[in-house]
PDB file of N, CA and C in Angstrom:
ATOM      1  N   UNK A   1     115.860 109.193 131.350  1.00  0.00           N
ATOM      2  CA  UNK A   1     114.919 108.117 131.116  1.00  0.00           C
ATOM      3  C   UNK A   1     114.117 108.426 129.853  1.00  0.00           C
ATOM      4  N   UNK A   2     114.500 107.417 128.895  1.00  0.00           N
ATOM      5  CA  UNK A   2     113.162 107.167 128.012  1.00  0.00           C
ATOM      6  C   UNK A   2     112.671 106.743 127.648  1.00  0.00           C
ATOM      7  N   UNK A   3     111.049 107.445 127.720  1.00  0.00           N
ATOM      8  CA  UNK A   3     109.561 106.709 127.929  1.00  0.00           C
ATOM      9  C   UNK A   3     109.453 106.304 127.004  1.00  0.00           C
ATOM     10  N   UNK A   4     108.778 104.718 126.687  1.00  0.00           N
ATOM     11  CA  UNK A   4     108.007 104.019 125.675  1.00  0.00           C
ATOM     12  C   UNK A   4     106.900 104.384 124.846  1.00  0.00           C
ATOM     13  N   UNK A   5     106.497 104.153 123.992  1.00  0.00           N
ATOM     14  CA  UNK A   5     105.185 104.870 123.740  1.00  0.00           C
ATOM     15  C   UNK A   5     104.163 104.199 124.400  1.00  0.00           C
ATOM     16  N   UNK A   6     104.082 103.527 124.804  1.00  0.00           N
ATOM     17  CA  UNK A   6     103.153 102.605 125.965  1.00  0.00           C
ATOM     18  C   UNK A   6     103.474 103.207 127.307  1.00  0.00           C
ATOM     19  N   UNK A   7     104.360 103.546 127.866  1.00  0.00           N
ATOM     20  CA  UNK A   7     104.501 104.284 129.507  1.00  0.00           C
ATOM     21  C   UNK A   7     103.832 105.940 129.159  1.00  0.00           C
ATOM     22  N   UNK A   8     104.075 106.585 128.115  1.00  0.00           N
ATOM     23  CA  UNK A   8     103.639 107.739 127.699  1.00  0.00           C
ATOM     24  C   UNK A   8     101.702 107.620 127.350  1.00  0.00           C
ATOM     25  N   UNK A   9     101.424 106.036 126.883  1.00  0.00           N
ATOM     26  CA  UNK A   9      99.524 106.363 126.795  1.00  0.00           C
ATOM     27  C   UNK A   9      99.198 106.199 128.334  1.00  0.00           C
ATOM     28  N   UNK A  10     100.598 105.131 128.811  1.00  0.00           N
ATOM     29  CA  UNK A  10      99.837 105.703 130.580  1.00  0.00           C
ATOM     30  C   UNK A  10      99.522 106.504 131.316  1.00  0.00           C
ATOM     31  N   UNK A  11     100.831 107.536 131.072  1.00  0.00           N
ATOM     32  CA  UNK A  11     100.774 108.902 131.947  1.00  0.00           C
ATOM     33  C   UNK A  11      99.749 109.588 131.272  1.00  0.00           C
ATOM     34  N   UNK A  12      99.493 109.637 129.919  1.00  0.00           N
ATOM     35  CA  UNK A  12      98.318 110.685 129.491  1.00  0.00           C
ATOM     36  C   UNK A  12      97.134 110.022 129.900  1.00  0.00           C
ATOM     37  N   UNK A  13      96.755 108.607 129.621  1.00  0.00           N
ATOM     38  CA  UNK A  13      95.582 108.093 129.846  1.00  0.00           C
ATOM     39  C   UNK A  13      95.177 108.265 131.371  1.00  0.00           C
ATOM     40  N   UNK A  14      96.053 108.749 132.696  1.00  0.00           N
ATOM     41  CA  UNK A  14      95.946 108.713 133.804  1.00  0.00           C
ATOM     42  C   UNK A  14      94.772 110.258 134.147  1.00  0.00           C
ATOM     43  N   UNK A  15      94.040 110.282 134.753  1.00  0.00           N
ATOM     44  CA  UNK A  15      93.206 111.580 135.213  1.00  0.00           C
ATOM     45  C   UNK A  15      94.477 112.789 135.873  1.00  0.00           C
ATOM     46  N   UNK A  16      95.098 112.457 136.437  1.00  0.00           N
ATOM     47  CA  UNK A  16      95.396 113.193 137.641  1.00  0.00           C
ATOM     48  C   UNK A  16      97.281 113.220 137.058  1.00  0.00           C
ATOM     49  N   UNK A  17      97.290 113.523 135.679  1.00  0.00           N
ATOM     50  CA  UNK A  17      98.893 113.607 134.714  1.00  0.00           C
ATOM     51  C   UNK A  17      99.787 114.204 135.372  1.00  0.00           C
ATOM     52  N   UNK A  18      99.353 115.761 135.933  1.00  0.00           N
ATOM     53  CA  UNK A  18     100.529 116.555 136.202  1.00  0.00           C
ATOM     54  C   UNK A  18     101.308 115.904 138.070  1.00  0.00           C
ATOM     55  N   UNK A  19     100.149 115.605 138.764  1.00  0.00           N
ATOM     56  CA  UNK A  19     100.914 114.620 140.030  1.00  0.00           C
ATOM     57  C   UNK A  19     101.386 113.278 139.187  1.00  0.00           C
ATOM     58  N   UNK A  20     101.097 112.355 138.394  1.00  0.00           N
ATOM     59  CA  UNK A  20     101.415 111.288 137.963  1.00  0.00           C
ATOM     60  C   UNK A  20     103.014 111.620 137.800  1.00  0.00           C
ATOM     61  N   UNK A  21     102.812 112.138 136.909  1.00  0.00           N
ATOM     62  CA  UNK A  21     104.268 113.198 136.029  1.00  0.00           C
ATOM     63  C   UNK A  21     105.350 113.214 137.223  1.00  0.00           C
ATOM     64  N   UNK A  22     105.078 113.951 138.010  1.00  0.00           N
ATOM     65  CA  UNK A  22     105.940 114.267 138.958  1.00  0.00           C
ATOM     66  C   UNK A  22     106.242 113.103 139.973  1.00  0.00           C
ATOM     67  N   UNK A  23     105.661 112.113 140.432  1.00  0.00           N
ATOM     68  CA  UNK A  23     105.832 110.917 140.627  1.00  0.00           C
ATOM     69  C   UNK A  23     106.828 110.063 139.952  1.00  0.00           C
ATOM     70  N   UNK A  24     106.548 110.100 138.623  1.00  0.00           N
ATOM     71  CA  UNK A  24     107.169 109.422 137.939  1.00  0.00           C
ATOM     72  C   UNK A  24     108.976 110.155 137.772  1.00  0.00           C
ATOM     73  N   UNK A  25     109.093 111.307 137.980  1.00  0.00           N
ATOM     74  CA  UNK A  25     110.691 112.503 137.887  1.00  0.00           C
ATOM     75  C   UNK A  25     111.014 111.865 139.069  1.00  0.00           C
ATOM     76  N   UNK A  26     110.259 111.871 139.885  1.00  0.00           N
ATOM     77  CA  UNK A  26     110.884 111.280 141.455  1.00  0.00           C
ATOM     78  C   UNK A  26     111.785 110.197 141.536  1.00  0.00           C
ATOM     79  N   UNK A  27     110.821 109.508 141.211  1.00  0.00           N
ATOM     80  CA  UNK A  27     110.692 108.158 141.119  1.00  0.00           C
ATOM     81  C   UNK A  27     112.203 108.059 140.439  1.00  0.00           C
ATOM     82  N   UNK A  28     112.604 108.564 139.002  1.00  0.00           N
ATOM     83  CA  UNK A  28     113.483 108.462 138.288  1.00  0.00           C
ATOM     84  C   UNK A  28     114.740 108.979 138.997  1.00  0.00           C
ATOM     85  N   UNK A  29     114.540 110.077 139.605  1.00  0.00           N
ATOM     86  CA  UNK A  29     115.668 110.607 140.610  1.00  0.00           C
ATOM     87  C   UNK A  29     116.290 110.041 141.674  1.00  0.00           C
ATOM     88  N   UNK A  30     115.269 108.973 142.423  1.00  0.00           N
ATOM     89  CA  UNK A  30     115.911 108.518 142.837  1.00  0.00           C
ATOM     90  C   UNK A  30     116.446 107.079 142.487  1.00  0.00           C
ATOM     91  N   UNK A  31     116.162 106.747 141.777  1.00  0.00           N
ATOM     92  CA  UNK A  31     116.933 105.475 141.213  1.00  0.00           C
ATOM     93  C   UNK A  31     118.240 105.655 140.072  1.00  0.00           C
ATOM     94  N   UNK A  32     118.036 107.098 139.560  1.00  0.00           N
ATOM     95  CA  UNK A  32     119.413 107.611 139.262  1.00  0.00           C
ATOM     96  C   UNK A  32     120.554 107.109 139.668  1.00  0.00           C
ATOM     97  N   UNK A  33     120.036 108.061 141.668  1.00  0.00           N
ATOM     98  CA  UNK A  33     121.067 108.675 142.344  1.00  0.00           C
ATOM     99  C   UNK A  33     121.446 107.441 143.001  1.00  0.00           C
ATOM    100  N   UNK A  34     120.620 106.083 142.949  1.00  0.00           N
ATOM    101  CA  UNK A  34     121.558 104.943 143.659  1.00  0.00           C
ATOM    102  C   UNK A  34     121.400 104.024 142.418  1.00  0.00           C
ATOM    103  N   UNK A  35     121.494 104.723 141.425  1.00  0.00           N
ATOM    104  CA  UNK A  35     122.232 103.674 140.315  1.00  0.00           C
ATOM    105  C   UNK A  35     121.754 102.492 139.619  1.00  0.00           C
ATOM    106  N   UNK A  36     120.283 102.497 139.658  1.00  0.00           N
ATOM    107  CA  UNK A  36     119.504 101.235 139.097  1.00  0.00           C
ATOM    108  C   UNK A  36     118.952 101.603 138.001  1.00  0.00           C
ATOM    109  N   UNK A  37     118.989 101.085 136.922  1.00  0.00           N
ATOM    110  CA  UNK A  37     118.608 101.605 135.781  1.00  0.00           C
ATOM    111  C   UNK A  37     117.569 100.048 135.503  1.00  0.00           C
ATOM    112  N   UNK A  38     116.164 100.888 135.420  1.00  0.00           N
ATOM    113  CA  UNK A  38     114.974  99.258 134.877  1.00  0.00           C
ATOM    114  C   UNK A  38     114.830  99.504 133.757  1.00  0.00           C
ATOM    115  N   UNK A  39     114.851  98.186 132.645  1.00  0.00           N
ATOM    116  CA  UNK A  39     114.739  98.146 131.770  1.00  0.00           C
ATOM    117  C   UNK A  39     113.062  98.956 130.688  1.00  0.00           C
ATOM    118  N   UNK A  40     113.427  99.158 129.992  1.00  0.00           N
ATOM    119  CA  UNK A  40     112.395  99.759 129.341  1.00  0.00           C
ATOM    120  C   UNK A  40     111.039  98.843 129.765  1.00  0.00           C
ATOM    121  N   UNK A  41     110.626  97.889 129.547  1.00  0.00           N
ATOM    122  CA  UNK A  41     110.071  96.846 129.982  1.00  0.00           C
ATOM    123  C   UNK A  41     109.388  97.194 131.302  1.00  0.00           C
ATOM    124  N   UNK A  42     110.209  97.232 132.571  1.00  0.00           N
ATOM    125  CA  UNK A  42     110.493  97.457 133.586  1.00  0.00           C
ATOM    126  C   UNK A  42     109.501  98.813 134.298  1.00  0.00           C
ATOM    127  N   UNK A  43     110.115  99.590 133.272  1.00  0.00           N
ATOM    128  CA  UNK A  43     109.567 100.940 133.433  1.00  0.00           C
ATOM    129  C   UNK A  43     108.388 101.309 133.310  1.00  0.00           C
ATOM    130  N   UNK A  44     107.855 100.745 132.112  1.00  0.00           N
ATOM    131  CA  UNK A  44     106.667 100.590 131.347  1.00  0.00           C
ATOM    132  C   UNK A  44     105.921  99.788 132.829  1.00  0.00           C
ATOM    133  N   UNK A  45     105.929  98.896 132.856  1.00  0.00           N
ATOM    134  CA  UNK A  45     105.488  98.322 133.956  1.00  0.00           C
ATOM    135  C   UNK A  45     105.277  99.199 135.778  1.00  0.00           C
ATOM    136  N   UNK A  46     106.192  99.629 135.573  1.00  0.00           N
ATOM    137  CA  UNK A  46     106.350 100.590 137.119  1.00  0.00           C
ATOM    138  C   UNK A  46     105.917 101.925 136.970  1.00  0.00           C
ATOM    139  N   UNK A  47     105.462 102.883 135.789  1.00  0.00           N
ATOM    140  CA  UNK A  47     104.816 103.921 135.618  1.00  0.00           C
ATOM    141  C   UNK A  47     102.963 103.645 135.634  1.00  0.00           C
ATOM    142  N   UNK A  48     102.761 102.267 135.343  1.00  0.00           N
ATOM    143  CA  UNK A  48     101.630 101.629 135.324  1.00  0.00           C
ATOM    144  C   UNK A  48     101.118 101.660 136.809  1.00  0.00           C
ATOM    145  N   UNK A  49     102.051 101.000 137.667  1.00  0.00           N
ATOM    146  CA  UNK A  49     101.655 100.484 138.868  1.00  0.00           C
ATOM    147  C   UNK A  49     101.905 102.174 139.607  1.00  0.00           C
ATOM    148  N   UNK A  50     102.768 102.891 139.389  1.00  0.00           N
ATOM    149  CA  UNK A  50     102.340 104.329 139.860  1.00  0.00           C
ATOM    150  C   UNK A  50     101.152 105.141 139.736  1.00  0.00           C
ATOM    151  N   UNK A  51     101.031 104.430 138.567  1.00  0.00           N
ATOM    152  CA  UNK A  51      99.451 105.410 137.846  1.00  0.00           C
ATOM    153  C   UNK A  51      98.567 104.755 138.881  1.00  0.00           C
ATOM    154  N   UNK A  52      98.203 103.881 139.050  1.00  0.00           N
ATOM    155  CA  UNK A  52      97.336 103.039 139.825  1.00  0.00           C
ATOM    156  C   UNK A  52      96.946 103.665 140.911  1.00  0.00           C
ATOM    157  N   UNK A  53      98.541 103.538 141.887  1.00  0.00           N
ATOM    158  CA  UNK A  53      98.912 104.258 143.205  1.00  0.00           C
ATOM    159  C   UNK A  53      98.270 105.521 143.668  1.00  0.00           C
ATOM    160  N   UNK A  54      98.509 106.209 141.921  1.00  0.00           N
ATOM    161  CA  UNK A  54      98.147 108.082 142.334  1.00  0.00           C
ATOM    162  C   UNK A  54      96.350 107.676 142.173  1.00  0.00           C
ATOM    163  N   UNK A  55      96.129 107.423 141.190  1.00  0.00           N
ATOM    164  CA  UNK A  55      94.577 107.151 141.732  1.00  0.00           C
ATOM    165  C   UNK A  55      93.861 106.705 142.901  1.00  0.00           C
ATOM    166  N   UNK A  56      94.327 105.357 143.032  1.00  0.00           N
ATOM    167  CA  UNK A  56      94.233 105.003 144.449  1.00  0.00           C
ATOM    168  C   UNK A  56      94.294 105.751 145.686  1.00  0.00           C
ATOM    169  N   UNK A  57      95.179 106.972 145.685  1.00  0.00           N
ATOM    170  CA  UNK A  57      95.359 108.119 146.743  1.00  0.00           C
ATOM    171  C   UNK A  57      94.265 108.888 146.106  1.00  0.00           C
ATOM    172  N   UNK A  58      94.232 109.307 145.348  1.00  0.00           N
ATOM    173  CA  UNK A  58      93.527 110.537 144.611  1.00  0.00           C
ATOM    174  C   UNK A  58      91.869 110.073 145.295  1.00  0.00           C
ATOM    175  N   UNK A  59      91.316 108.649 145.055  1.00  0.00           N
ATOM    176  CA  UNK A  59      90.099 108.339 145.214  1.00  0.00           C
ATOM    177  C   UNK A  59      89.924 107.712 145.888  1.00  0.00           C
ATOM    178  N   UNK A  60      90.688 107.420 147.351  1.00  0.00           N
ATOM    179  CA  UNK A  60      90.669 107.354 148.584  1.00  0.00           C
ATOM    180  C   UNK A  60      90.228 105.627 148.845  1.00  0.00           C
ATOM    181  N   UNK A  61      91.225 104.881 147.609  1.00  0.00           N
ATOM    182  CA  UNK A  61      90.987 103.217 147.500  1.00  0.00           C
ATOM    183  C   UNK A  61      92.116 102.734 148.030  1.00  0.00           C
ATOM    184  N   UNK A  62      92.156 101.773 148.373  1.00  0.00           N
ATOM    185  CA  UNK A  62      93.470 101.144 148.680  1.00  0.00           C
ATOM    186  C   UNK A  62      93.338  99.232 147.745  1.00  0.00           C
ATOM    187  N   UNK A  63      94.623  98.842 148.120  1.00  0.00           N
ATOM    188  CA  UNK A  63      94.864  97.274 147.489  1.00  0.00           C
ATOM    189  C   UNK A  63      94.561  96.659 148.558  1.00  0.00           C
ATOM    190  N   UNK A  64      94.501  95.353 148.395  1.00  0.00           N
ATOM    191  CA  UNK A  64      94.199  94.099 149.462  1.00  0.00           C
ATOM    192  C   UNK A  64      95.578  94.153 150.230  1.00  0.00           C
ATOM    193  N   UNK A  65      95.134  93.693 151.711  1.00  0.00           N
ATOM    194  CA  UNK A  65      96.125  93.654 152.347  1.00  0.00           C
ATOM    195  C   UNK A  65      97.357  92.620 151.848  1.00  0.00           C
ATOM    196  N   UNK A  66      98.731  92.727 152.803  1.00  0.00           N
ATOM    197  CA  UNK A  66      99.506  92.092 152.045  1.00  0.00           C
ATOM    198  C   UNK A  66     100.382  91.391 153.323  1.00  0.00           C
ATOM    199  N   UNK A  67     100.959  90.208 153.606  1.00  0.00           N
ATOM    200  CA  UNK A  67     101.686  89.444 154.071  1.00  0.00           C
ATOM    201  C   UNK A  67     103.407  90.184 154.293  1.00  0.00           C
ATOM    202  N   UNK A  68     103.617  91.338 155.202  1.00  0.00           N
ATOM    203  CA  UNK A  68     105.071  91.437 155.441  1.00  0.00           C
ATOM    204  C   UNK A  68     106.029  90.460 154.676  1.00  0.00           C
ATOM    205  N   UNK A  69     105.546  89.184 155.744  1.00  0.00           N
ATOM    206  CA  UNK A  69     106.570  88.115 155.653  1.00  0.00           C
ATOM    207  C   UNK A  69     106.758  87.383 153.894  1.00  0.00           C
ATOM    208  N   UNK A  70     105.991  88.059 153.121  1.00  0.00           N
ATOM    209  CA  UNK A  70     106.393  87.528 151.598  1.00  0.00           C
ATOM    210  C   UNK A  70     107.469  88.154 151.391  1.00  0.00           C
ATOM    211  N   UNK A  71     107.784  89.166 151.248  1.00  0.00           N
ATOM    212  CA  UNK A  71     108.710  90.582 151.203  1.00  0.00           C
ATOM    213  C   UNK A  71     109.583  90.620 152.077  1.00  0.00           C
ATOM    214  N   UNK A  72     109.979  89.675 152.509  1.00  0.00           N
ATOM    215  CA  UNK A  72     111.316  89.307 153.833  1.00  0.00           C
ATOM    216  C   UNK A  72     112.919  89.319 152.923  1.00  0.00           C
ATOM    217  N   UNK A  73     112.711  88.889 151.342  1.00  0.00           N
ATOM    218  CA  UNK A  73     113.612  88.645 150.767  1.00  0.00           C
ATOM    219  C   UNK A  73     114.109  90.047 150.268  1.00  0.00           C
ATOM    220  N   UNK A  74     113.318  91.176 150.057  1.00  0.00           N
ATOM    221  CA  UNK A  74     113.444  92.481 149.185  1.00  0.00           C
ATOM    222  C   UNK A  74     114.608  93.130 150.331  1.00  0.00           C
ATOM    223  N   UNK A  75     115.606  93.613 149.549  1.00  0.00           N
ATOM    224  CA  UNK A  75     116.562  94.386 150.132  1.00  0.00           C
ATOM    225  C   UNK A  75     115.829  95.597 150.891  1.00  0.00           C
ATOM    226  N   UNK A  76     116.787  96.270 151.771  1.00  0.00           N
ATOM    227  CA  UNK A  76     116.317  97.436 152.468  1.00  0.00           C
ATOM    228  C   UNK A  76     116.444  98.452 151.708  1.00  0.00           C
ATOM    229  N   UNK A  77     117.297  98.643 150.410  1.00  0.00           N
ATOM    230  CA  UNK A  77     117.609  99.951 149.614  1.00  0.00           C
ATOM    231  C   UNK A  77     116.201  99.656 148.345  1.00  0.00           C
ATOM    232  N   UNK A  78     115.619  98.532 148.611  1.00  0.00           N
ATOM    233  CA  UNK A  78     114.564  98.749 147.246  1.00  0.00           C
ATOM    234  C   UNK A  78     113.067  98.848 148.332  1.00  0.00           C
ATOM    235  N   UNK A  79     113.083  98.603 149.577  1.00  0.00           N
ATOM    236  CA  UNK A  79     112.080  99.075 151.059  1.00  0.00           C
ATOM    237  C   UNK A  79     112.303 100.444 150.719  1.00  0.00           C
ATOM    238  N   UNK A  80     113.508 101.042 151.145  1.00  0.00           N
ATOM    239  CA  UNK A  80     113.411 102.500 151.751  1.00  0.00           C
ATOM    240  C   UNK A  80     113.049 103.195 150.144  1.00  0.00           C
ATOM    241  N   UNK A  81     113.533 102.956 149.169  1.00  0.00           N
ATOM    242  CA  UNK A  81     112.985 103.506 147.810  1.00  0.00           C
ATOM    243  C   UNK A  81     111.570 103.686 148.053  1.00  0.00           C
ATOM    244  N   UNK A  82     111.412 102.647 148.087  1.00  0.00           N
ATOM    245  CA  UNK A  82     109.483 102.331 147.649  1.00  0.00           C
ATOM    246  C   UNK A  82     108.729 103.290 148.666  1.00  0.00           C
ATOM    247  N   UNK A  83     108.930 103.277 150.009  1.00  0.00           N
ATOM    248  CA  UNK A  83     108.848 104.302 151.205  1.00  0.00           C
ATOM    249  C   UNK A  83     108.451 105.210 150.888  1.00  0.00           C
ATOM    250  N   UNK A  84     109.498 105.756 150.353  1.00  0.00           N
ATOM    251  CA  UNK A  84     110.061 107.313 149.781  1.00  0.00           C
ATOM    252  C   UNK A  84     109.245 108.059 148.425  1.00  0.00           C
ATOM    253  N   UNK A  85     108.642 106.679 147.928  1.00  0.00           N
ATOM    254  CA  UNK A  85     107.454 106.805 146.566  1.00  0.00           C
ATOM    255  C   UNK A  85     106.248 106.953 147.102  1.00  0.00           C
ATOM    256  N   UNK A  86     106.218 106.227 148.326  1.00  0.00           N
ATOM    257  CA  UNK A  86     105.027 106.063 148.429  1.00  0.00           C
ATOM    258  C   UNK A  86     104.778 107.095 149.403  1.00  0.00           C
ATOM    259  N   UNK A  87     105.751 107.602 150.103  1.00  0.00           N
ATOM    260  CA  UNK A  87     104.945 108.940 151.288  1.00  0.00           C
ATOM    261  C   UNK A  87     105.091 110.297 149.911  1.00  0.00           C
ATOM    262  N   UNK A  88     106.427 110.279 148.811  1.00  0.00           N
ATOM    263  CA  UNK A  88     105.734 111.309 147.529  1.00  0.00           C
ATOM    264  C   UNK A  88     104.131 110.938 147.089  1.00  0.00           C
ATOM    265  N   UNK A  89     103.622 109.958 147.113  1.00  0.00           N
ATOM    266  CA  UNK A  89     102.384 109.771 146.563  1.00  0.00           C
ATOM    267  C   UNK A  89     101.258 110.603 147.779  1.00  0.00           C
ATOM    268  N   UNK A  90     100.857 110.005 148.457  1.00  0.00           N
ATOM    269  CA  UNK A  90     100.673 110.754 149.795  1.00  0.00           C
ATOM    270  C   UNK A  90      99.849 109.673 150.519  1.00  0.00           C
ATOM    271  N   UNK A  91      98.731 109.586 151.058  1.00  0.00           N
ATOM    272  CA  UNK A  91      98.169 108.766 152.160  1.00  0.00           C
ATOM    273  C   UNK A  91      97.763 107.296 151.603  1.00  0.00           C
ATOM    274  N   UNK A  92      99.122 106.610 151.470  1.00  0.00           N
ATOM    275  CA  UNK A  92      98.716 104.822 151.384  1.00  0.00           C
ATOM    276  C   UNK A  92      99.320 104.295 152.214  1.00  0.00           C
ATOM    277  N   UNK A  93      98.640 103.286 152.217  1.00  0.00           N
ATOM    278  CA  UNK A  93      98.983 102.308 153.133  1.00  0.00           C
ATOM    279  C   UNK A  93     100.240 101.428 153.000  1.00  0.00           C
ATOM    280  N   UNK A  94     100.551 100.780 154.506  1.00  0.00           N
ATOM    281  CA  UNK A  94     102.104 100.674 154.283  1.00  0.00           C
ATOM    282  C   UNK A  94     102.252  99.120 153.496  1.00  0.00           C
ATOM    283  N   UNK A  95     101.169  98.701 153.241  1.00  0.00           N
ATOM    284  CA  UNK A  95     100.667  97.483 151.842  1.00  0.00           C
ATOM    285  C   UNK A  95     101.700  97.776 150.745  1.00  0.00           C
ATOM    286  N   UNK A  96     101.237  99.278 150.001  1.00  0.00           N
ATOM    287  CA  UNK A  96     101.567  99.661 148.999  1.00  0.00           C
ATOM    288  C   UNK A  96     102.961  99.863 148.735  1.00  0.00           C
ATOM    289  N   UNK A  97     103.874  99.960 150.063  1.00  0.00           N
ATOM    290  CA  UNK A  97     105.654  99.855 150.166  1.00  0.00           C
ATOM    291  C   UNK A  97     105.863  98.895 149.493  1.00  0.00           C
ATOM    292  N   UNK A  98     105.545  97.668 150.256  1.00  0.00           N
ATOM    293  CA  UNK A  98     105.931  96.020 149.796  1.00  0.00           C
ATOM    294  C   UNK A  98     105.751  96.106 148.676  1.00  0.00           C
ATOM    295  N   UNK A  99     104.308  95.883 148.415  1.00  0.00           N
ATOM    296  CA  UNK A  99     104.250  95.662 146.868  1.00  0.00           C
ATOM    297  C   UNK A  99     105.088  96.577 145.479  1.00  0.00           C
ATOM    298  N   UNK A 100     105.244  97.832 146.073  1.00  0.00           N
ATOM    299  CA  UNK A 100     106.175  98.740 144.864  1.00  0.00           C
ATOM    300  C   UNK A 100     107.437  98.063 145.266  1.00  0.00           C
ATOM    301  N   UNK A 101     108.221  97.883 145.985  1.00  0.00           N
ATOM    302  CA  UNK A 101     109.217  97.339 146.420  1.00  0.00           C
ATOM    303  C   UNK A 101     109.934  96.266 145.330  1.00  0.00           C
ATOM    304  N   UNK A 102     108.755  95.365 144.729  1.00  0.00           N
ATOM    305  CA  UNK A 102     109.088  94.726 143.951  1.00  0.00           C
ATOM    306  C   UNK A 102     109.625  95.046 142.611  1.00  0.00           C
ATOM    307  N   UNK A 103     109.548  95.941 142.267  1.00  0.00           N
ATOM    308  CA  UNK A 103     109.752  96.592 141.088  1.00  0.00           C
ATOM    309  C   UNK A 103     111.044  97.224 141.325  1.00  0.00           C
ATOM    310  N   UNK A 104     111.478  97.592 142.202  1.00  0.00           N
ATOM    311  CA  UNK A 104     112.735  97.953 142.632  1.00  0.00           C
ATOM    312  C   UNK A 104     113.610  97.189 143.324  1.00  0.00           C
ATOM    313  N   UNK A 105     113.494  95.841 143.240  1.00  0.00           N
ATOM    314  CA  UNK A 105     114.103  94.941 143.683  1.00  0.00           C
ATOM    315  C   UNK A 105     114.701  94.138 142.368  1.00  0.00           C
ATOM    316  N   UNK A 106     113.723  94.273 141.330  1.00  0.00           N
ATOM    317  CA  UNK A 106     113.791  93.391 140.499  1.00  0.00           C
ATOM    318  C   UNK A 106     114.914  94.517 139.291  1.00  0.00           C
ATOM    319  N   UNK A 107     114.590  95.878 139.243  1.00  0.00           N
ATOM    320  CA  UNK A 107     115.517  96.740 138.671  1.00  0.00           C
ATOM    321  C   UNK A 107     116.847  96.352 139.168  1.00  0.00           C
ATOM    322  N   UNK A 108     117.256  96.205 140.428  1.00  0.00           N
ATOM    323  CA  UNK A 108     118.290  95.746 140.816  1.00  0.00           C
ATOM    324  C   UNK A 108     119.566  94.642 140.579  1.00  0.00           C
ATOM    325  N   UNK A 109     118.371  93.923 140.051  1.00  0.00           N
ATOM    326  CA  UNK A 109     119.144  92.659 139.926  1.00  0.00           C
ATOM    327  C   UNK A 109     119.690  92.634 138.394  1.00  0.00           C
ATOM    328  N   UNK A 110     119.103  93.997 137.316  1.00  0.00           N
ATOM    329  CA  UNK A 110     119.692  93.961 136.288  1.00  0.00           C
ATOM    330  C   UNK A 110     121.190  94.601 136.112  1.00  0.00           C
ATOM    331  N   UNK A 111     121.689  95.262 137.525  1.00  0.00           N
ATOM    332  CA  UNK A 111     123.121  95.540 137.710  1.00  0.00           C
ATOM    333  C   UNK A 111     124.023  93.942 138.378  1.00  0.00           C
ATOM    334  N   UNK A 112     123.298  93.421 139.050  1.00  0.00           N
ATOM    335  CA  UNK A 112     123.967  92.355 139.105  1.00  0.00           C
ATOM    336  C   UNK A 112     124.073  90.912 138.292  1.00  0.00           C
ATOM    337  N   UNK A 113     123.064  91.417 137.129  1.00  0.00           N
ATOM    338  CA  UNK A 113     123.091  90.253 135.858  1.00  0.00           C
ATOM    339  C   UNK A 113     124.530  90.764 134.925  1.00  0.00           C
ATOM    340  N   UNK A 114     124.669  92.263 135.149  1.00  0.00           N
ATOM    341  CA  UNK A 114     125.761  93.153 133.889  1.00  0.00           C
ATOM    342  C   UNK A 114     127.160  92.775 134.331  1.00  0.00           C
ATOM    343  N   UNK A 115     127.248  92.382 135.957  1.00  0.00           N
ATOM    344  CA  UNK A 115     128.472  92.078 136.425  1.00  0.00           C
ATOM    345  C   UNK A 115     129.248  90.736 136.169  1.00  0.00           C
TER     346      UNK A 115
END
């Protein structure tokens, strides 16, 4: 993966870099290993909404609650991703699945635009 110079003032501009950092390797590892590649764009965008996340844990905030039933359409492989980000992040709420979810739903669909 490579970072934008805009995903790179995120991770530095973030307090808490070296967990951000490692969030973000995760994050990349596993979308490797099932094959979704998000566009630079994409990325830039989803290192943002991580940065957020790790603060949000870090300073014990959370997001507004969120409606399951919006998120009825998101596959189960871009659910169990987001899961898997979000218990690496550590104590959020299960809000914060759905909503990352989207970002890995939407990476997705750029393998089925290539086909």
């Amino acid at each position: 993966m490579q970072l934008t110079e805009e995903s790179q003032k995120i991770l530095q501009s973030n307090p808490y870099k070296e967990e951000l950092q490692e969030v973000v390797d995760y994050t990349a590892q596993l979308l490797q290993e099932k094959m979704i590649r998000p566009t630079d764009l994409q990325w830039t965008i989803l290192i943002n909404h991580l940065s957020e996340m790790v603060i949000r844990e870090k300073e014990n905030r959370t997001i507004l609650e969120v409606d399951p039933a919006m998120f009825s359409e998101v596959s189960d492989e871009a659910l169990l991703i987001s899961q898997l980000v979000v218990d690496k992040v550590g104590q959020l709420p299960k809000d914060e699945t759905y909503v990352l979810s989207i970002h890995f739903e939407s990476a997705k669909q750029n393998e089925e635009e290539t086909k």
